[in-house]
PDB file of N, CA and C in Angstrom:
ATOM      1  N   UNK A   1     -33.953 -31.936  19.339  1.00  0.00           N
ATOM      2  CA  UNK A   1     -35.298 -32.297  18.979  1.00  0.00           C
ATOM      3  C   UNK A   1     -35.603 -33.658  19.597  1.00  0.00           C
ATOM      4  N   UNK A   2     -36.156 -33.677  20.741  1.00  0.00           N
ATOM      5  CA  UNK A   2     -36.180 -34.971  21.136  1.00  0.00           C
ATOM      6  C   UNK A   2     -37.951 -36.012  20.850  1.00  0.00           C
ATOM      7  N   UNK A   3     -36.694 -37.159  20.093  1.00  0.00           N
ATOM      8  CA  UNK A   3     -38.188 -37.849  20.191  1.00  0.00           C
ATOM      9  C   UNK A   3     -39.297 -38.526  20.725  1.00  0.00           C
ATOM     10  N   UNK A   4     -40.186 -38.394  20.601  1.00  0.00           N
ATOM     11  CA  UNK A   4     -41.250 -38.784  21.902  1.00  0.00           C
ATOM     12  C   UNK A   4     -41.890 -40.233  21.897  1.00  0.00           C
ATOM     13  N   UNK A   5     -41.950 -40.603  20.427  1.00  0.00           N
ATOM     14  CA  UNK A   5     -42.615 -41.828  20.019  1.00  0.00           C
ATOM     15  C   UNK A   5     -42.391 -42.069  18.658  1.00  0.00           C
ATOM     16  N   UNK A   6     -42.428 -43.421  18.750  1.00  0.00           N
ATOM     17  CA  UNK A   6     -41.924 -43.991  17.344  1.00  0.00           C
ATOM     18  C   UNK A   6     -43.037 -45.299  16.970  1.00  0.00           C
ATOM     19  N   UNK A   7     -43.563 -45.816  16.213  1.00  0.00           N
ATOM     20  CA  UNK A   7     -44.080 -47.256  15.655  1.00  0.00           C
ATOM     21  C   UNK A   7     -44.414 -46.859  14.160  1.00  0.00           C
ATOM     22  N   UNK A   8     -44.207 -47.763  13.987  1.00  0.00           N
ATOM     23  CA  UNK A   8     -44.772 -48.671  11.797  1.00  0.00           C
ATOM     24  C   UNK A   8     -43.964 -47.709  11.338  1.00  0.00           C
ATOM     25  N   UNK A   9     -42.356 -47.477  11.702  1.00  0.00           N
ATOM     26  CA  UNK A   9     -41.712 -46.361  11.321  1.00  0.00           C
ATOM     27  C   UNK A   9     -42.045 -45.109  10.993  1.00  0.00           C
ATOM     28  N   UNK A  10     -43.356 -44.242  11.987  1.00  0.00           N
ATOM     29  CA  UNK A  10     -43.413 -42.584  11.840  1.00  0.00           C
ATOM     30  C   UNK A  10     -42.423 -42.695  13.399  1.00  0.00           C
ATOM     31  N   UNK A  11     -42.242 -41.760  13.056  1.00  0.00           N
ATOM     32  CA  UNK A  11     -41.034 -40.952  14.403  1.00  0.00           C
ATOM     33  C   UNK A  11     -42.035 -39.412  15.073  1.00  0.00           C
ATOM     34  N   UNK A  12     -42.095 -39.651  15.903  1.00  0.00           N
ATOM     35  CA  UNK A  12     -43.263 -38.272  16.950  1.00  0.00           C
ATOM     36  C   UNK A  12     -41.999 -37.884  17.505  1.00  0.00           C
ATOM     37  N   UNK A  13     -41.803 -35.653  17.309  1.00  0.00           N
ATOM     38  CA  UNK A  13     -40.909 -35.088  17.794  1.00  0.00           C
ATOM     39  C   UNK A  13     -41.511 -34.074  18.258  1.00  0.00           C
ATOM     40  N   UNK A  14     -41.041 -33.085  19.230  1.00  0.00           N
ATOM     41  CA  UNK A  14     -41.264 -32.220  19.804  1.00  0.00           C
ATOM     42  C   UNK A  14     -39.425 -31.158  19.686  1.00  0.00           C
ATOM     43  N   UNK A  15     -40.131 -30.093  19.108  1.00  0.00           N
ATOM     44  CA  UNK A  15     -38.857 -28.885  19.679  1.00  0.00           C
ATOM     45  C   UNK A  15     -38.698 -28.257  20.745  1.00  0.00           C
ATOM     46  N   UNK A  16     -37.698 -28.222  21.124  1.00  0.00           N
ATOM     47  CA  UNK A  16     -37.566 -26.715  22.772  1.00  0.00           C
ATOM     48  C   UNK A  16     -38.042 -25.458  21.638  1.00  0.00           C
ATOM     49  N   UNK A  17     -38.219 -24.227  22.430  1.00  0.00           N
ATOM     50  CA  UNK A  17     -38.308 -23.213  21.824  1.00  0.00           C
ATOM     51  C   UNK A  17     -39.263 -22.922  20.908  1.00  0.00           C
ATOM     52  N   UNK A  18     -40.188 -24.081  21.037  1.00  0.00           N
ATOM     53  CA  UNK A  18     -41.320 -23.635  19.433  1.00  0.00           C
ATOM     54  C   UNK A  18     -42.335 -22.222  19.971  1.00  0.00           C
ATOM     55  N   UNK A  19     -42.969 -22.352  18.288  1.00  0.00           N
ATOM     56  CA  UNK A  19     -43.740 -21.494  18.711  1.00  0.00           C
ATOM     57  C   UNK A  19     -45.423 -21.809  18.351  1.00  0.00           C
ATOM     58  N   UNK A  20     -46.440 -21.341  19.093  1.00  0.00           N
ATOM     59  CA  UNK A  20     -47.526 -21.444  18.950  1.00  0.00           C
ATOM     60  C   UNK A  20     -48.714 -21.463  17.703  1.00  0.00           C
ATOM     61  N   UNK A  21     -49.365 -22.735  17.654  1.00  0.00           N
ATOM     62  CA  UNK A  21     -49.816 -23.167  18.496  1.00  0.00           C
ATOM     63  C   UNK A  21     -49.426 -24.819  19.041  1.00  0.00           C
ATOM     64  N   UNK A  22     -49.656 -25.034  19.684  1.00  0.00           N
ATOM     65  CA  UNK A  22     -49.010 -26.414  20.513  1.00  0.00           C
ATOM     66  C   UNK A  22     -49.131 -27.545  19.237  1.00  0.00           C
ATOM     67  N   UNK A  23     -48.159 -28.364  19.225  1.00  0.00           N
ATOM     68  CA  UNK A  23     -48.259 -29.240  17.916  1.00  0.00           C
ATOM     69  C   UNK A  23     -47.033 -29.650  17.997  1.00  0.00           C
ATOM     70  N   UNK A  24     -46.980 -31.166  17.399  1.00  0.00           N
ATOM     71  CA  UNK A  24     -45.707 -31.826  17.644  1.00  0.00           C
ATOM     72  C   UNK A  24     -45.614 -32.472  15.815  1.00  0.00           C
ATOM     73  N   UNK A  25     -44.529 -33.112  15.496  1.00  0.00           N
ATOM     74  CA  UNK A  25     -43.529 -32.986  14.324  1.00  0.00           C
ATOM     75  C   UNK A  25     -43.847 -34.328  14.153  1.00  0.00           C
ATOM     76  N   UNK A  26     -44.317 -35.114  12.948  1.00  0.00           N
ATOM     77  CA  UNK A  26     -43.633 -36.229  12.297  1.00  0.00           C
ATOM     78  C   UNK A  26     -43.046 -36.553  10.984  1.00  0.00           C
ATOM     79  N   UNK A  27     -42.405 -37.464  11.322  1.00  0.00           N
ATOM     80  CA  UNK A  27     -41.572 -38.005  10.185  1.00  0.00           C
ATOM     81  C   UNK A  27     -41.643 -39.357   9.626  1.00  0.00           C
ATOM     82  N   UNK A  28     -41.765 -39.789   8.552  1.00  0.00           N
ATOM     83  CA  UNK A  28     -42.526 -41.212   7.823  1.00  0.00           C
ATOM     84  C   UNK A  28     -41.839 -41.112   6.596  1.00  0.00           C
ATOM     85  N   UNK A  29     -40.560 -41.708   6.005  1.00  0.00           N
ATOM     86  CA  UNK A  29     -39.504 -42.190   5.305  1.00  0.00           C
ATOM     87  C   UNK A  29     -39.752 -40.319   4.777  1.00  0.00           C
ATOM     88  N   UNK A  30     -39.660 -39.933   3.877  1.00  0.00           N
ATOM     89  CA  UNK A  30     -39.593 -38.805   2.667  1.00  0.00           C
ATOM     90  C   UNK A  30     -40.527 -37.279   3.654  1.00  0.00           C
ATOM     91  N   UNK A  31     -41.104 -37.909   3.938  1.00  0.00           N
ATOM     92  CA  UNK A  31     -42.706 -36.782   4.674  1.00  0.00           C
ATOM     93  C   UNK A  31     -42.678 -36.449   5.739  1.00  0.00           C
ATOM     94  N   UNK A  32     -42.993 -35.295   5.579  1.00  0.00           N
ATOM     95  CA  UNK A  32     -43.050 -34.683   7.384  1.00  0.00           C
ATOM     96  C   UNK A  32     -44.131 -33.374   7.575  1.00  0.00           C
ATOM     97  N   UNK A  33     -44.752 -33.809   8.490  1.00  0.00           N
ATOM     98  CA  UNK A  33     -45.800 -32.264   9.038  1.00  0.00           C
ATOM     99  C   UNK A  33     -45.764 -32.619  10.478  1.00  0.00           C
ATOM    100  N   UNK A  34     -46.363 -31.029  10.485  1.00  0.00           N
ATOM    101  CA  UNK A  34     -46.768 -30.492  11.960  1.00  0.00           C
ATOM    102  C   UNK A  34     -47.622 -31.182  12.114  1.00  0.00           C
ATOM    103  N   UNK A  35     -48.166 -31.348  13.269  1.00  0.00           N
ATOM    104  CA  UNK A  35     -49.921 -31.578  13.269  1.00  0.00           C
ATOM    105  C   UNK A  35     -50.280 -30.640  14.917  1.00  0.00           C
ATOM    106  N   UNK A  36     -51.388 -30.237  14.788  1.00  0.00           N
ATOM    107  CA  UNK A  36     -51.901 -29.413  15.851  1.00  0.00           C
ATOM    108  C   UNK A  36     -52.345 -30.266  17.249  1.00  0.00           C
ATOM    109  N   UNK A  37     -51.827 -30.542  18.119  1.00  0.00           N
ATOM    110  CA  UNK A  37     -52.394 -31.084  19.572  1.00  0.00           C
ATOM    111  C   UNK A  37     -53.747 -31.000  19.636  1.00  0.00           C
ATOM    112  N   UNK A  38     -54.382 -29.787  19.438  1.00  0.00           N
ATOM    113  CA  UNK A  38     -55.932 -29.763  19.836  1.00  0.00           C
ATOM    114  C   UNK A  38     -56.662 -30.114  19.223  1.00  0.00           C
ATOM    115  N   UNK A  39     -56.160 -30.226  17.778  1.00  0.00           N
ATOM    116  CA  UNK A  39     -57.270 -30.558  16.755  1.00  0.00           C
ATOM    117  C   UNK A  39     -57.140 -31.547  15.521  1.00  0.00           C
ATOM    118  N   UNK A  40     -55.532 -32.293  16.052  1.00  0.00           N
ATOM    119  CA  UNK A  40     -54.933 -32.989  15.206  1.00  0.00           C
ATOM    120  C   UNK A  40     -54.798 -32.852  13.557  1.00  0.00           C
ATOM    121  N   UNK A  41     -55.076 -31.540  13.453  1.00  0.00           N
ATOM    122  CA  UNK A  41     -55.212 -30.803  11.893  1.00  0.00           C
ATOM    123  C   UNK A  41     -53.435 -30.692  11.763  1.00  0.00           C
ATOM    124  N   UNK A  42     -53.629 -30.785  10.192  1.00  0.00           N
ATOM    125  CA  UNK A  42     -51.973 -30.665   9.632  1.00  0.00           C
ATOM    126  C   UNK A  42     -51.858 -29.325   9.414  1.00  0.00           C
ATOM    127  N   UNK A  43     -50.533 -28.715   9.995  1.00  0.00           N
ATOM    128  CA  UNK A  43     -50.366 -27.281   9.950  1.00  0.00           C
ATOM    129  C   UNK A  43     -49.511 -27.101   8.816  1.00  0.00           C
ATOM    130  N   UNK A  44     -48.454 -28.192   8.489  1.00  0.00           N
ATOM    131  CA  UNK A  44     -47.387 -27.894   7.893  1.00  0.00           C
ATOM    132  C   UNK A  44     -46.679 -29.091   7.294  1.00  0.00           C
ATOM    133  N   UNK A  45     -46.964 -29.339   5.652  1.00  0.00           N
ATOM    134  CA  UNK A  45     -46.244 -30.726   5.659  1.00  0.00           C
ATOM    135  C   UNK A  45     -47.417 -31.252   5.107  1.00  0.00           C
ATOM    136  N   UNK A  46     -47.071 -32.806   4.772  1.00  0.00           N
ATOM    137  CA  UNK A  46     -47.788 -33.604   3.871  1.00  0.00           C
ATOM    138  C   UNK A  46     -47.479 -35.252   4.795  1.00  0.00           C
ATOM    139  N   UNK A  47     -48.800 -35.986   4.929  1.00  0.00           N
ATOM    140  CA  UNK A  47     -48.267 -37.183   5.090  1.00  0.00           C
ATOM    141  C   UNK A  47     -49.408 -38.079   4.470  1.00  0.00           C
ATOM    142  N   UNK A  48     -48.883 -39.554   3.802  1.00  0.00           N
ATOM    143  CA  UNK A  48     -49.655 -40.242   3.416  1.00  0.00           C
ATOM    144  C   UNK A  48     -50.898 -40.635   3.612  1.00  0.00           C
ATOM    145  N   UNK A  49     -52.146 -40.669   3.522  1.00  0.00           N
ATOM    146  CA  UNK A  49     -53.345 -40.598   4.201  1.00  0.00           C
ATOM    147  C   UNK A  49     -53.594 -41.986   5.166  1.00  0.00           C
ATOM    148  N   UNK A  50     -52.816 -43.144   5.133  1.00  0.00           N
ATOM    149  CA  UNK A  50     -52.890 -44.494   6.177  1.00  0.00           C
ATOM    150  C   UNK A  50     -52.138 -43.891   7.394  1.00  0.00           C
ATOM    151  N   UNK A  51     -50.868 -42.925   6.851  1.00  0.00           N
ATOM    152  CA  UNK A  51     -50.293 -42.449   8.129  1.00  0.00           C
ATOM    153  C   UNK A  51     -50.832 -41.592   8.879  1.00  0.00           C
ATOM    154  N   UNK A  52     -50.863 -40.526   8.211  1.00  0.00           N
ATOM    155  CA  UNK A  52     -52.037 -39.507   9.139  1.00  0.00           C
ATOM    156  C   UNK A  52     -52.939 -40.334   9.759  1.00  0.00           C
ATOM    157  N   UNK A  53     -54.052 -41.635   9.201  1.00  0.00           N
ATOM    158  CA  UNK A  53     -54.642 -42.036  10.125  1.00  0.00           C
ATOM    159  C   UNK A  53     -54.098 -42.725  11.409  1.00  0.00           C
ATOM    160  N   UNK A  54     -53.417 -43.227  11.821  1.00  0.00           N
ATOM    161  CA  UNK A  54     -52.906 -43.552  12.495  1.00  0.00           C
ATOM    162  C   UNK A  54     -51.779 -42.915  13.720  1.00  0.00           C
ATOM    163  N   UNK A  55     -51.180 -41.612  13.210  1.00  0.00           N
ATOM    164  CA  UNK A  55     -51.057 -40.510  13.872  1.00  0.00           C
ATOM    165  C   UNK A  55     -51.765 -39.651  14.997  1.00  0.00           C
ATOM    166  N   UNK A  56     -53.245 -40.129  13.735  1.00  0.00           N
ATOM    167  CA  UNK A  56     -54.242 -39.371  14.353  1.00  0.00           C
ATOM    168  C   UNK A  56     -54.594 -40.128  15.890  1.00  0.00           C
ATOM    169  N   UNK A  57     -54.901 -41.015  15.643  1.00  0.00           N
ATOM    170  CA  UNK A  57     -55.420 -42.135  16.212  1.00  0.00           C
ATOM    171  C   UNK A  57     -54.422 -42.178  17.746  1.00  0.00           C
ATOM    172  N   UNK A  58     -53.163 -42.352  17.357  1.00  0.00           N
ATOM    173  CA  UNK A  58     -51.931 -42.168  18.337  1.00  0.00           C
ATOM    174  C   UNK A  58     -52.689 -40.792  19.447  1.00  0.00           C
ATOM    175  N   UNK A  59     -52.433 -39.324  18.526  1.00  0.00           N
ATOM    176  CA  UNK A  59     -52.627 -38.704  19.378  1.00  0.00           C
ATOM    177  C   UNK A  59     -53.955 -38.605  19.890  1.00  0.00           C
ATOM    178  N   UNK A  60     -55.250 -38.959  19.554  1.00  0.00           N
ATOM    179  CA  UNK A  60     -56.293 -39.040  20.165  1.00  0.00           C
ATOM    180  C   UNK A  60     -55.952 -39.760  21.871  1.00  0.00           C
ATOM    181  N   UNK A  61     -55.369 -40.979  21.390  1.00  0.00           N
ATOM    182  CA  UNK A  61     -55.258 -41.392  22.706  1.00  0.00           C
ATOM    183  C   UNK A  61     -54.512 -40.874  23.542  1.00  0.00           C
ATOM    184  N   UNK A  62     -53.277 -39.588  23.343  1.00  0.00           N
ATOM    185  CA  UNK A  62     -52.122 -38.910  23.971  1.00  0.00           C
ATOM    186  C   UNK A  62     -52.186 -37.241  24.025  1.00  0.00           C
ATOM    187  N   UNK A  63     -53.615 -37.424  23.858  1.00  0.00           N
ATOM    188  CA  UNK A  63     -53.688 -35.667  24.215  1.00  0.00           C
ATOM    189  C   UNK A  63     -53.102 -35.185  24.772  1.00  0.00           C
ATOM    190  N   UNK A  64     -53.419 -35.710  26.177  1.00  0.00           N
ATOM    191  CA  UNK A  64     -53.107 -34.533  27.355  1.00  0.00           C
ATOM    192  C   UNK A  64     -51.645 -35.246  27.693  1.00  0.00           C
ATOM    193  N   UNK A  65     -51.148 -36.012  27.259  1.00  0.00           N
ATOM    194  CA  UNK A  65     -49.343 -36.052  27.507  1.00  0.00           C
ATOM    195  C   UNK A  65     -48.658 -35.780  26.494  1.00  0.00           C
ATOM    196  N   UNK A  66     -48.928 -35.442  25.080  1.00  0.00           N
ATOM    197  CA  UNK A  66     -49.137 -34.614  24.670  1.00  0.00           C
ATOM    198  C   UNK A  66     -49.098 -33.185  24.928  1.00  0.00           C
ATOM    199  N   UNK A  67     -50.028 -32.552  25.401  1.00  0.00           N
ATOM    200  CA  UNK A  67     -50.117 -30.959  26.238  1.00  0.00           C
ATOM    201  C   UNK A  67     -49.211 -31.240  27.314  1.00  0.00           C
ATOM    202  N   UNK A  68     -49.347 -32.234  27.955  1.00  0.00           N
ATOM    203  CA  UNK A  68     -48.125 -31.803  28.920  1.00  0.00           C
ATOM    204  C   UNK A  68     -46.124 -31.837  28.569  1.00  0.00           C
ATOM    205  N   UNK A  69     -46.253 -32.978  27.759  1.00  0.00           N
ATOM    206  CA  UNK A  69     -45.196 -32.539  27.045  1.00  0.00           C
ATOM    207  C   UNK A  69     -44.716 -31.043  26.667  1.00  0.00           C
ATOM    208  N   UNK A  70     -45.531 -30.597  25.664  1.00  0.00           N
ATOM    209  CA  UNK A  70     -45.714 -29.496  25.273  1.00  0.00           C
ATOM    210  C   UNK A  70     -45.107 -28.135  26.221  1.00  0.00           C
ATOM    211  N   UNK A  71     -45.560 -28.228  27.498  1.00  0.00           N
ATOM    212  CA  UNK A  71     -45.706 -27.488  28.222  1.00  0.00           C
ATOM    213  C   UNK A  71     -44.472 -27.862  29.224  1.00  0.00           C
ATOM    214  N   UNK A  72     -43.907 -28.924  29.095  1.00  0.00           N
ATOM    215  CA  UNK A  72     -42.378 -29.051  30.395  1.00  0.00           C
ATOM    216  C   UNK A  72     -41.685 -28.653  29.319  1.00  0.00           C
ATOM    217  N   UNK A  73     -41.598 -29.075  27.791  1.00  0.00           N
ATOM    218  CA  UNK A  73     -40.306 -29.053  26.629  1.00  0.00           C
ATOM    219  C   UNK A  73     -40.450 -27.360  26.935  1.00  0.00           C
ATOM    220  N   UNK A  74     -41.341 -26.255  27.330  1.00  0.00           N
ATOM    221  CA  UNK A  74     -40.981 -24.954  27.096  1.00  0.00           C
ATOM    222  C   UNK A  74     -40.578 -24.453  28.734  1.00  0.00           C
ATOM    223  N   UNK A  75     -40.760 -25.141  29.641  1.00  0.00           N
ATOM    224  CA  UNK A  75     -40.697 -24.631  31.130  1.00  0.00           C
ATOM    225  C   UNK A  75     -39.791 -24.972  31.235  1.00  0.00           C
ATOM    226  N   UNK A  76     -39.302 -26.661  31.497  1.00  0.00           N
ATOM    227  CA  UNK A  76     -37.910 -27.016  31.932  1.00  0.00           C
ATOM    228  C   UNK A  76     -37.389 -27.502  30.893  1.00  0.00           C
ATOM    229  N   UNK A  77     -37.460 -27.851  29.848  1.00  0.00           N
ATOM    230  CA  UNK A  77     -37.025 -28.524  28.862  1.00  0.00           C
ATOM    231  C   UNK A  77     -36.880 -30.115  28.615  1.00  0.00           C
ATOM    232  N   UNK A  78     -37.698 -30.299  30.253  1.00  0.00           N
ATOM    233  CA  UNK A  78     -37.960 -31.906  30.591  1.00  0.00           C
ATOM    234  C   UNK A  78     -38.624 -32.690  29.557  1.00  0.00           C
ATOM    235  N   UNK A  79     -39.277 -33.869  28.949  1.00  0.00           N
ATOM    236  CA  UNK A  79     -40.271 -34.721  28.652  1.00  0.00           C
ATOM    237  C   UNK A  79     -40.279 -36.086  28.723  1.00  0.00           C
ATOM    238  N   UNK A  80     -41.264 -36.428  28.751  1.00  0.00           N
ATOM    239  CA  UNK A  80     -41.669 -37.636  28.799  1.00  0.00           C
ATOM    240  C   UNK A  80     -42.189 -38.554  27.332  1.00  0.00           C
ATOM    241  N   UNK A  81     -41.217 -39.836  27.300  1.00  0.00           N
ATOM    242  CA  UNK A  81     -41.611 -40.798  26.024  1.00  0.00           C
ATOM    243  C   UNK A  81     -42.873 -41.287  26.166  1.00  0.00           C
ATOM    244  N   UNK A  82     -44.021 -41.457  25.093  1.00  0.00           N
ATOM    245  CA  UNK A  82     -45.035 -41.664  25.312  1.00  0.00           C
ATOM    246  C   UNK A  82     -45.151 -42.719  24.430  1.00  0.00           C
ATOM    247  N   UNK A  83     -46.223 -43.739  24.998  1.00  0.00           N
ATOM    248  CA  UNK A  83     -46.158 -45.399  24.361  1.00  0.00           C
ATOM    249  C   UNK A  83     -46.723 -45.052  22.692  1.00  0.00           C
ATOM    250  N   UNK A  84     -45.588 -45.934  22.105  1.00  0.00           N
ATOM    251  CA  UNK A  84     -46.411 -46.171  21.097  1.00  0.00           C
ATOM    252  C   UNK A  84     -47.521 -46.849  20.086  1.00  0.00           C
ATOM    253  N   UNK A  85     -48.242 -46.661  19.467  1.00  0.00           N
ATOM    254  CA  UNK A  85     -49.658 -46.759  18.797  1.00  0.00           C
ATOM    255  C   UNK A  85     -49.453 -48.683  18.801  1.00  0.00           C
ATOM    256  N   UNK A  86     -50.333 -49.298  19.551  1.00  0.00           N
ATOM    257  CA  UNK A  86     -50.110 -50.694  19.732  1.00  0.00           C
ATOM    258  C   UNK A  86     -51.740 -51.167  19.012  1.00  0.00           C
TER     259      UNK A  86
END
């Protein structure tokens, strides 16, 4: 499960092998959800509402590396660390 990004201690993960729809994993001490790439909606999981904002916020700015992540972790299993929320 490699991780992609980390700040204010949430941890951003991505799996090989997932399954659809595109969405990457966090973790924030006790809590953890999915959240959806396209629409930054929580699929799965619970997170504090300051964190989610700021999640959110993260991936707004990391869409599309993000999607491209997404898309090498299932082709080559390559990715790329993406900066975190400054």
């Amino acid at each position: 499960m490699p991780e992609i990004s980390r700040f204010l201690g949430i941890k951003i993960f991505m799996y090989f092998n997932e399954h659809n729809p595109p969405h990457f994993h966090v973790q924030y001490n006790e809590y953890k959800a999915s959240i959806r790439i396209e629409t930054f909606g929580v699929m799965e999981g619970k997170l504090p509402s300051k964190v989610l904002g700021l999640v959110v916020e993260w991936a707004e700015d990391h869409q599309d590396e993000l999607m491209q992540n997404w898309n090498t972790i299932e082709e080559s299993g390559e990715y790329c660390k993406i900066e975190p929320l400054v």
